[in-house]
PDB file of N, CA and C in Angstrom:
ATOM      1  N   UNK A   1     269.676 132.717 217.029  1.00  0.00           N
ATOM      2  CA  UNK A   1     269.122 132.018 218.161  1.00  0.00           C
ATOM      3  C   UNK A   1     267.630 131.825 217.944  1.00  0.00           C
ATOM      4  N   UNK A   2     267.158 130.712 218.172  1.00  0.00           N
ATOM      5  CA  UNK A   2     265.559 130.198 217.675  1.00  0.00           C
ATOM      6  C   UNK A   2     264.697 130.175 219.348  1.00  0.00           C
ATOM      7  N   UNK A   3     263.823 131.369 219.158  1.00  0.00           N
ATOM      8  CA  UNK A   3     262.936 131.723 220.382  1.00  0.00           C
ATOM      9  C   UNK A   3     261.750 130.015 220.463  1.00  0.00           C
ATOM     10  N   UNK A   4     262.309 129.858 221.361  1.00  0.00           N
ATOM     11  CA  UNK A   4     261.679 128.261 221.933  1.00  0.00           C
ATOM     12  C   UNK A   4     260.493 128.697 222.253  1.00  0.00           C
ATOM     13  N   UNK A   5     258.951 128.270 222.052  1.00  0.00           N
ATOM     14  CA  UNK A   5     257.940 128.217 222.816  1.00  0.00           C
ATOM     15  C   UNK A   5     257.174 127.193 223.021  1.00  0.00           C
ATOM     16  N   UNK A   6     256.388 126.935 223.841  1.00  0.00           N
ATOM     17  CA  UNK A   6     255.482 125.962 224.185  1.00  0.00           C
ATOM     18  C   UNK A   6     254.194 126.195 222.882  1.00  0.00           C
ATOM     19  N   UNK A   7     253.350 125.189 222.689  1.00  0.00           N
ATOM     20  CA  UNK A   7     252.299 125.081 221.729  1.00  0.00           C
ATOM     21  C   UNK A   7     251.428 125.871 221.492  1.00  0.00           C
ATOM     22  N   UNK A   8     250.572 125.914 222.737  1.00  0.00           N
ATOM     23  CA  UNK A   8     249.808 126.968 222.707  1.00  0.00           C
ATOM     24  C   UNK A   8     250.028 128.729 222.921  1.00  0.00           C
ATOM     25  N   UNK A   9     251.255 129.073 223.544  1.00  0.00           N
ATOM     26  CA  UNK A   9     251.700 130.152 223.041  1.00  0.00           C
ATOM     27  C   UNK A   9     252.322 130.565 221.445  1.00  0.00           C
ATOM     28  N   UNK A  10     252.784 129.538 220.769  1.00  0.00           N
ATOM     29  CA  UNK A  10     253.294 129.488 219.606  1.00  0.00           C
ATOM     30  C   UNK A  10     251.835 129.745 218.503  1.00  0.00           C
ATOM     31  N   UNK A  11     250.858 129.006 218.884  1.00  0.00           N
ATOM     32  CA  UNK A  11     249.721 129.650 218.351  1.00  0.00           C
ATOM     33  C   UNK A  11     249.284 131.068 217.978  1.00  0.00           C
ATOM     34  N   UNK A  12     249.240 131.244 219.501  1.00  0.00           N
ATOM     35  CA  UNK A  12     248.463 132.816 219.667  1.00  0.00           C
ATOM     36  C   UNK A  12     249.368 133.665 219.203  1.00  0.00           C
ATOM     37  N   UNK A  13     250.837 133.935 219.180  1.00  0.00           N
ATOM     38  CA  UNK A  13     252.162 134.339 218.493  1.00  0.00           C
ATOM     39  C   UNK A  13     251.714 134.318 217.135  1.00  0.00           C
ATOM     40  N   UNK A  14     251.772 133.314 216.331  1.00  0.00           N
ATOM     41  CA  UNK A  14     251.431 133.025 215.151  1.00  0.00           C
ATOM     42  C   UNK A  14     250.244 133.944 214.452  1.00  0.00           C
ATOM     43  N   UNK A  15     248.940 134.057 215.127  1.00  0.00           N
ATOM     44  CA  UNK A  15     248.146 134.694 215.145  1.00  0.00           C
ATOM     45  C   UNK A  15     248.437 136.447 215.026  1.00  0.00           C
ATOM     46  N   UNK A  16     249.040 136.603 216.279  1.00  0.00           N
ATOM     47  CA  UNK A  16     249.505 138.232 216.232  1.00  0.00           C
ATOM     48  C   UNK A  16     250.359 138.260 215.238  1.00  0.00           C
ATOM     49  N   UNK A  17     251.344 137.821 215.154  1.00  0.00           N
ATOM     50  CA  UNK A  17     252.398 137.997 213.810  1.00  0.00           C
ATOM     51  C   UNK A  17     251.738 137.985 212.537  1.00  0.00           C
ATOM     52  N   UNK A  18     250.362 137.499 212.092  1.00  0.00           N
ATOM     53  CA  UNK A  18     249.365 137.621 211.038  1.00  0.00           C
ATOM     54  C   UNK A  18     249.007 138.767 211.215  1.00  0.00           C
ATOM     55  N   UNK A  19     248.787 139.580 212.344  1.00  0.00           N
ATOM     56  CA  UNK A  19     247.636 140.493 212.384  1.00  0.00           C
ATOM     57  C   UNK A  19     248.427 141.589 212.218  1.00  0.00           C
ATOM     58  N   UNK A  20     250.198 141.614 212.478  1.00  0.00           N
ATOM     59  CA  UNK A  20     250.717 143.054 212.304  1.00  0.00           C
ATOM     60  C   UNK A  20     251.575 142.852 211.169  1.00  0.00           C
ATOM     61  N   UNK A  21     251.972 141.726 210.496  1.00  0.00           N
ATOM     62  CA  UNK A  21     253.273 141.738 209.500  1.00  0.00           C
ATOM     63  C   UNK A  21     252.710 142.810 208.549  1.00  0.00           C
ATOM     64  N   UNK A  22     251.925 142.785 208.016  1.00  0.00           N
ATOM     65  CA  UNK A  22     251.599 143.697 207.268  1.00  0.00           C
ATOM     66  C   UNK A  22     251.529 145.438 207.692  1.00  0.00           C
ATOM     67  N   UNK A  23     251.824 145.613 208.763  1.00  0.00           N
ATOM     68  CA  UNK A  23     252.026 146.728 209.413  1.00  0.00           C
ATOM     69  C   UNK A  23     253.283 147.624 209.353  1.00  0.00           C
ATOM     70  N   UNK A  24     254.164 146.176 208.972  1.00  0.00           N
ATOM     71  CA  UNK A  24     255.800 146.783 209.769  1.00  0.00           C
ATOM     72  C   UNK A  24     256.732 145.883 208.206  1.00  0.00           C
ATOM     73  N   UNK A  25     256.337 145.993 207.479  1.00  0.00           N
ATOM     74  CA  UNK A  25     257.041 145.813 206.151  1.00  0.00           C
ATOM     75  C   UNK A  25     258.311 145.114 206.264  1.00  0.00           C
ATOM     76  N   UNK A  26     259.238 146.685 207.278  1.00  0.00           N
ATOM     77  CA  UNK A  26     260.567 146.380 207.162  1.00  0.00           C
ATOM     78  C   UNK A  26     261.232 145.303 208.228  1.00  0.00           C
ATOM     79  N   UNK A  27     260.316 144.966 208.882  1.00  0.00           N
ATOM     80  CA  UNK A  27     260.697 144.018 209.894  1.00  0.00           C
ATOM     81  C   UNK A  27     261.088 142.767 209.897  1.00  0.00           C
ATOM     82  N   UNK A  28     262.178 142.132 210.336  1.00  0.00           N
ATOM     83  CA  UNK A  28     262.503 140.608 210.114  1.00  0.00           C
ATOM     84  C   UNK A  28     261.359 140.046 210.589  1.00  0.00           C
ATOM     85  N   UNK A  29     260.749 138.269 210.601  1.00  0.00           N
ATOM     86  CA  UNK A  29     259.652 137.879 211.341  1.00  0.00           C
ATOM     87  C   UNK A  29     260.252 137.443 212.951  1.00  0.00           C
ATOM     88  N   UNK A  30     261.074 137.624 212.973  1.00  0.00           N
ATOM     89  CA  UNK A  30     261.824 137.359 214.310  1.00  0.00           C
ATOM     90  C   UNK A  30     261.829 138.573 215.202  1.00  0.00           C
ATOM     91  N   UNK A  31     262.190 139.805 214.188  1.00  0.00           N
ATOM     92  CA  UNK A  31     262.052 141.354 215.263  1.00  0.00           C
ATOM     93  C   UNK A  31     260.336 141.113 215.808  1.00  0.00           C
ATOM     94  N   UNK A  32     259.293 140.485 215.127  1.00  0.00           N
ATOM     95  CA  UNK A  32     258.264 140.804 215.018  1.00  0.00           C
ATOM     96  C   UNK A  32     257.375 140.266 216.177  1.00  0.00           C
ATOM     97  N   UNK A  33     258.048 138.499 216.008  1.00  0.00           N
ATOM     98  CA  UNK A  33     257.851 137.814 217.083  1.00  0.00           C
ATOM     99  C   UNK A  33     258.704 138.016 218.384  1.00  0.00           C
ATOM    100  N   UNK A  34     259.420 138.780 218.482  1.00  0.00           N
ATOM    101  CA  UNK A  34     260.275 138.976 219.357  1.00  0.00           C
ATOM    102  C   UNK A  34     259.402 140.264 220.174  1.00  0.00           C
ATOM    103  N   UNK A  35     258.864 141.123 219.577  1.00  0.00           N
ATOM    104  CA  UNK A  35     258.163 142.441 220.093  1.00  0.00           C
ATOM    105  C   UNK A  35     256.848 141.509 220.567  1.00  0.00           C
ATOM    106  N   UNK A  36     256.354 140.873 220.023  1.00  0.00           N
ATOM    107  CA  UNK A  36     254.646 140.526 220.283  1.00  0.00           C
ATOM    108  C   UNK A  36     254.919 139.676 221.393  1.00  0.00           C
ATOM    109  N   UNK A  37     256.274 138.823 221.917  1.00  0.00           N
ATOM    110  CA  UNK A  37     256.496 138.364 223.105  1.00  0.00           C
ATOM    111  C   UNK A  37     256.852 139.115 224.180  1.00  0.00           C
ATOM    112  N   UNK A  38     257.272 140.294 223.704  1.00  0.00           N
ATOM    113  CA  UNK A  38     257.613 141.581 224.724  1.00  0.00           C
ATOM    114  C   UNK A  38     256.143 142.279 225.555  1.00  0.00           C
ATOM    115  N   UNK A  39     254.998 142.426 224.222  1.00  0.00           N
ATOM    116  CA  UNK A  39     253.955 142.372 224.436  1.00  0.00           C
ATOM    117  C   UNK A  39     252.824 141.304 225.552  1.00  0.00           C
ATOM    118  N   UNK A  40     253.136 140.454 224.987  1.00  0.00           N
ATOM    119  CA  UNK A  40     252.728 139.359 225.629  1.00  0.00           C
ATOM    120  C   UNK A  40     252.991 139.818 227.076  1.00  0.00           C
ATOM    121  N   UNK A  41     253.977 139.254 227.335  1.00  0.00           N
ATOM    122  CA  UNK A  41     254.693 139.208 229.004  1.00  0.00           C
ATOM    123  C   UNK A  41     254.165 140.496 229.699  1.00  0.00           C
ATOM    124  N   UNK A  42     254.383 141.843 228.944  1.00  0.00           N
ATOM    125  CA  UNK A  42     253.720 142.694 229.862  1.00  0.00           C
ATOM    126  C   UNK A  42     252.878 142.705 230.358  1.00  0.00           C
ATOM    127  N   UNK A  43     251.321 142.265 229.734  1.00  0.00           N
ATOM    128  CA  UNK A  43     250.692 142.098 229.639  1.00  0.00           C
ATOM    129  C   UNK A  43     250.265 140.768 230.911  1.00  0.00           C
ATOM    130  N   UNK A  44     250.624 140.228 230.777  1.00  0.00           N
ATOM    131  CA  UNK A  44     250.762 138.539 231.647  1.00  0.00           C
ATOM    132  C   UNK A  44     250.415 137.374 230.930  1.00  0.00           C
ATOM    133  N   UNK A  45     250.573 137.416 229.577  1.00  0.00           N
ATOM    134  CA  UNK A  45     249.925 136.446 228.788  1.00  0.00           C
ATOM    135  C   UNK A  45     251.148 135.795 228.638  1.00  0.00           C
ATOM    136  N   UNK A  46     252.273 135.683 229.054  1.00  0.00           N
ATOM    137  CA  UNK A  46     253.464 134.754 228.493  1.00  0.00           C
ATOM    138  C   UNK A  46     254.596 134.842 229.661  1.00  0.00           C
ATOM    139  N   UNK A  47     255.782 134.254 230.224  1.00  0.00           N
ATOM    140  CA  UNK A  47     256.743 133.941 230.824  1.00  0.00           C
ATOM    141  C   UNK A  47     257.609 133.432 230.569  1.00  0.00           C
ATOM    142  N   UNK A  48     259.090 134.105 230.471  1.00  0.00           N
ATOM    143  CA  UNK A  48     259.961 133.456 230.575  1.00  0.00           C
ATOM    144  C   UNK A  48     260.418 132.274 231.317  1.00  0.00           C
ATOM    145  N   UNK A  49     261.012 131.096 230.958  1.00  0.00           N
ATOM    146  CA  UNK A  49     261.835 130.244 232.150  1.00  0.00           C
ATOM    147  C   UNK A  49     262.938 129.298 231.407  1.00  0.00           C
ATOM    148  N   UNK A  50     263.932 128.732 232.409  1.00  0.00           N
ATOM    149  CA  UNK A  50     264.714 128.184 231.830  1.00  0.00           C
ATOM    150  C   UNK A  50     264.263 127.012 231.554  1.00  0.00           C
ATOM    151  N   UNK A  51     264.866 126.297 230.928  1.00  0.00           N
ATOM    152  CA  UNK A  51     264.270 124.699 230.197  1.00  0.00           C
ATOM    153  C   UNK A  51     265.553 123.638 230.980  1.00  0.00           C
ATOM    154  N   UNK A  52     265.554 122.676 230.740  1.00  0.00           N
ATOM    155  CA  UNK A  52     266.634 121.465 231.510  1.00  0.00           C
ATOM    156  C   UNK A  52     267.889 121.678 231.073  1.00  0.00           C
ATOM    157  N   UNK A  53     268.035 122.089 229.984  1.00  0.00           N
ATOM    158  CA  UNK A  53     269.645 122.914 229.150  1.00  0.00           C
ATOM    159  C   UNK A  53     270.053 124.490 229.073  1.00  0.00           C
ATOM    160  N   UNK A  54     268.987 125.142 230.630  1.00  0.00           N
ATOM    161  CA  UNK A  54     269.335 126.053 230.476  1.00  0.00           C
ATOM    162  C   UNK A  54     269.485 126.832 229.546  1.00  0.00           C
ATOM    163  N   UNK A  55     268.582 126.977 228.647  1.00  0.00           N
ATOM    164  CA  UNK A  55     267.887 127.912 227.450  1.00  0.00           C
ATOM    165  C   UNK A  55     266.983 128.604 228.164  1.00  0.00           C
ATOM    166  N   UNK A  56     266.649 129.838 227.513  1.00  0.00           N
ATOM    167  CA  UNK A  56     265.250 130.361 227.737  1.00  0.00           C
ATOM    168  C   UNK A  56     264.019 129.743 226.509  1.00  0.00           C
ATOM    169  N   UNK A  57     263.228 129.994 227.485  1.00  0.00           N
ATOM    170  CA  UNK A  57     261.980 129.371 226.496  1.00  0.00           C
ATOM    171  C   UNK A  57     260.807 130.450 227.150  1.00  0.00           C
ATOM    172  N   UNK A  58     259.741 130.023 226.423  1.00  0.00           N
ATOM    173  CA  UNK A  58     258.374 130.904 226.386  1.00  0.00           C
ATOM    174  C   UNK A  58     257.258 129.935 226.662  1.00  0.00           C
ATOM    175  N   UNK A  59     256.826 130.389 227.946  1.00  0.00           N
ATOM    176  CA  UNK A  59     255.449 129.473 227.947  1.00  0.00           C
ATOM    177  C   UNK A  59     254.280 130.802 228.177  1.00  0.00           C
ATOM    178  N   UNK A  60     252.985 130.185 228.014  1.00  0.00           N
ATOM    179  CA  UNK A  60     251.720 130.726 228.209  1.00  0.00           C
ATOM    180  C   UNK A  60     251.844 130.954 229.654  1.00  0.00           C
ATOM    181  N   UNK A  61     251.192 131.698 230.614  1.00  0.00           N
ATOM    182  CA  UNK A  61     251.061 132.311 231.452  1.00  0.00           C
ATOM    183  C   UNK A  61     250.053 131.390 232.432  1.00  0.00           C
ATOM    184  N   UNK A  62     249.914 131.439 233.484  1.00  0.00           N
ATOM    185  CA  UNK A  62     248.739 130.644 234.058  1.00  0.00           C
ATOM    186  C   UNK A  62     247.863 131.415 233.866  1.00  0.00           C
ATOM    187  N   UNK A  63     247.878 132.621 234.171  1.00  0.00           N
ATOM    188  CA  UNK A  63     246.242 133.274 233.599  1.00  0.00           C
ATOM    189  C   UNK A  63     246.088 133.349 232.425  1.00  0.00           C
ATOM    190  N   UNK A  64     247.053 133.331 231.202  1.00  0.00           N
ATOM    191  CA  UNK A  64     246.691 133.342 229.644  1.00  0.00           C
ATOM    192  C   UNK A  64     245.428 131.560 229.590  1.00  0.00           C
ATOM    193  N   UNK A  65     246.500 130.249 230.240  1.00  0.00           N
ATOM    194  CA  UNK A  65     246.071 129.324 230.230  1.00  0.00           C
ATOM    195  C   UNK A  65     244.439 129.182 230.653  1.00  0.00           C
ATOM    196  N   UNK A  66     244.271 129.916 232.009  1.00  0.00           N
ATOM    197  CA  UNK A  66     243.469 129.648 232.638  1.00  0.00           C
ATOM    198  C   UNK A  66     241.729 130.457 231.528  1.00  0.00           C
ATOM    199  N   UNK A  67     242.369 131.694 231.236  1.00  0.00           N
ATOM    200  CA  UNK A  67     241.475 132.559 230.436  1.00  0.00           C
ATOM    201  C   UNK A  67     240.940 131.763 229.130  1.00  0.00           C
ATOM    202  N   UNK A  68     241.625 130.872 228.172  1.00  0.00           N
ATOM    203  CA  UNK A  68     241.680 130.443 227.192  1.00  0.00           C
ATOM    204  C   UNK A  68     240.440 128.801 227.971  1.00  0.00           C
ATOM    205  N   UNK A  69     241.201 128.266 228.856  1.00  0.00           N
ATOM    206  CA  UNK A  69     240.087 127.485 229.328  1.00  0.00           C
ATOM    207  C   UNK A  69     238.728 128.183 229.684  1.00  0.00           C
ATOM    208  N   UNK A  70     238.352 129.331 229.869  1.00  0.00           N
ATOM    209  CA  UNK A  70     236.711 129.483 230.707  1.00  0.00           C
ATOM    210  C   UNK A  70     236.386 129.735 228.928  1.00  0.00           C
ATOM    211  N   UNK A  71     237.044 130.817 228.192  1.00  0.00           N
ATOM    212  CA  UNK A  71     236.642 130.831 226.323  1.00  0.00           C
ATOM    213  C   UNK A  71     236.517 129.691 226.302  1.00  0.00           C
ATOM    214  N   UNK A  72     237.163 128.759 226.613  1.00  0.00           N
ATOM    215  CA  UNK A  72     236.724 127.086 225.553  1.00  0.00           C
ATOM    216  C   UNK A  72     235.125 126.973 226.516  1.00  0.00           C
ATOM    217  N   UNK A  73     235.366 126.601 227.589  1.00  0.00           N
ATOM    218  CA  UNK A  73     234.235 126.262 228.170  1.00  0.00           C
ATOM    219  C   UNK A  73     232.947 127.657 228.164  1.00  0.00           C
ATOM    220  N   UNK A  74     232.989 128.394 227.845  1.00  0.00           N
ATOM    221  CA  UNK A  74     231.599 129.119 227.346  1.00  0.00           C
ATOM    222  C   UNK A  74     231.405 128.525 225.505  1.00  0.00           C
ATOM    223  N   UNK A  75     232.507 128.609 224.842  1.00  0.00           N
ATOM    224  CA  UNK A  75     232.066 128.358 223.558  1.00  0.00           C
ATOM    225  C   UNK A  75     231.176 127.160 223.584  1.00  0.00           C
ATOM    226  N   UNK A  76     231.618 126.012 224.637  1.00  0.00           N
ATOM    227  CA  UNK A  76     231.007 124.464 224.776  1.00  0.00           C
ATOM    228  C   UNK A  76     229.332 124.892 225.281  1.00  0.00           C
ATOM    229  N   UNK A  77     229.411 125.614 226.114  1.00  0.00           N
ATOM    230  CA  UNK A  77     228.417 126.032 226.535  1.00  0.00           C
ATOM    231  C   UNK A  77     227.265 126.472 225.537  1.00  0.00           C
ATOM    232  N   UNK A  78     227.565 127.168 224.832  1.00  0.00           N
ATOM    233  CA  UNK A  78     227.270 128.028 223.480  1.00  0.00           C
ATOM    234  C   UNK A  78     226.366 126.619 222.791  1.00  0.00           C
ATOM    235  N   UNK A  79     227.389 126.135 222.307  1.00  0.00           N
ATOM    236  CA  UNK A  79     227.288 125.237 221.156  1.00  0.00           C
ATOM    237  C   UNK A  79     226.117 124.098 221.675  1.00  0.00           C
ATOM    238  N   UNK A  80     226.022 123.998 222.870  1.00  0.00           N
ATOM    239  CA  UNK A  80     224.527 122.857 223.909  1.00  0.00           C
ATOM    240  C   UNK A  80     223.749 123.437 223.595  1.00  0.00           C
ATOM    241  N   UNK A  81     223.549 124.714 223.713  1.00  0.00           N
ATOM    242  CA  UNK A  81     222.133 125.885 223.857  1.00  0.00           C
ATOM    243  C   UNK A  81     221.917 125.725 222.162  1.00  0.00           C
ATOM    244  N   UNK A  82     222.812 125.484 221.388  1.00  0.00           N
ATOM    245  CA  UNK A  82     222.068 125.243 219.962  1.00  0.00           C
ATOM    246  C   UNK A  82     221.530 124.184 219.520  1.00  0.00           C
ATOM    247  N   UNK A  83     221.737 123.136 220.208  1.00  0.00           N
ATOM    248  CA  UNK A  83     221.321 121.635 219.610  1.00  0.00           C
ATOM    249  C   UNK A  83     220.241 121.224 221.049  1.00  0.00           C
TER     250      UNK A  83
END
């Protein structure tokens, strides 16, 4: 079964799955991504929901979303104060 996610969670996933594969050797990349979404959700960075075919899928969280927007908008911020 292929864990469905939205874009920008599939990112940040991608990211963590870099930062531990090397941790956990024996692990399929699916046990791996499957734990770091377990992670996620506790956390509040991710949510389950059903999709129009009644699948589960994975989206970003409104506060993951919302957090990732004020980071973009300080980095923008950042980057004025240099030029």
């Amino acid at each position: 079964m292929k864990l469905r996610m939205d874009r920008t969670l599939r990112f940040w996933v991608d990211v963590a799955y870099d930062d531990i594969r090397s941790e956990h050797p024996n692990r399929t990349k699916r046990q791996l991504i499957a734990r770091i979404l377990r992670e996620f959700e506790g956390c509040g960075d991710a949510m389950r929901c059903l999709n129009a075919n009644g699948t589960i899928t994975w989206k970003a969280s409104p506060q993951c979303l919302e957090r990732l927007a004020d980071a973009e908008r300080d980095a923008e911020d950042e980057l004025k104060d240099c030029f």
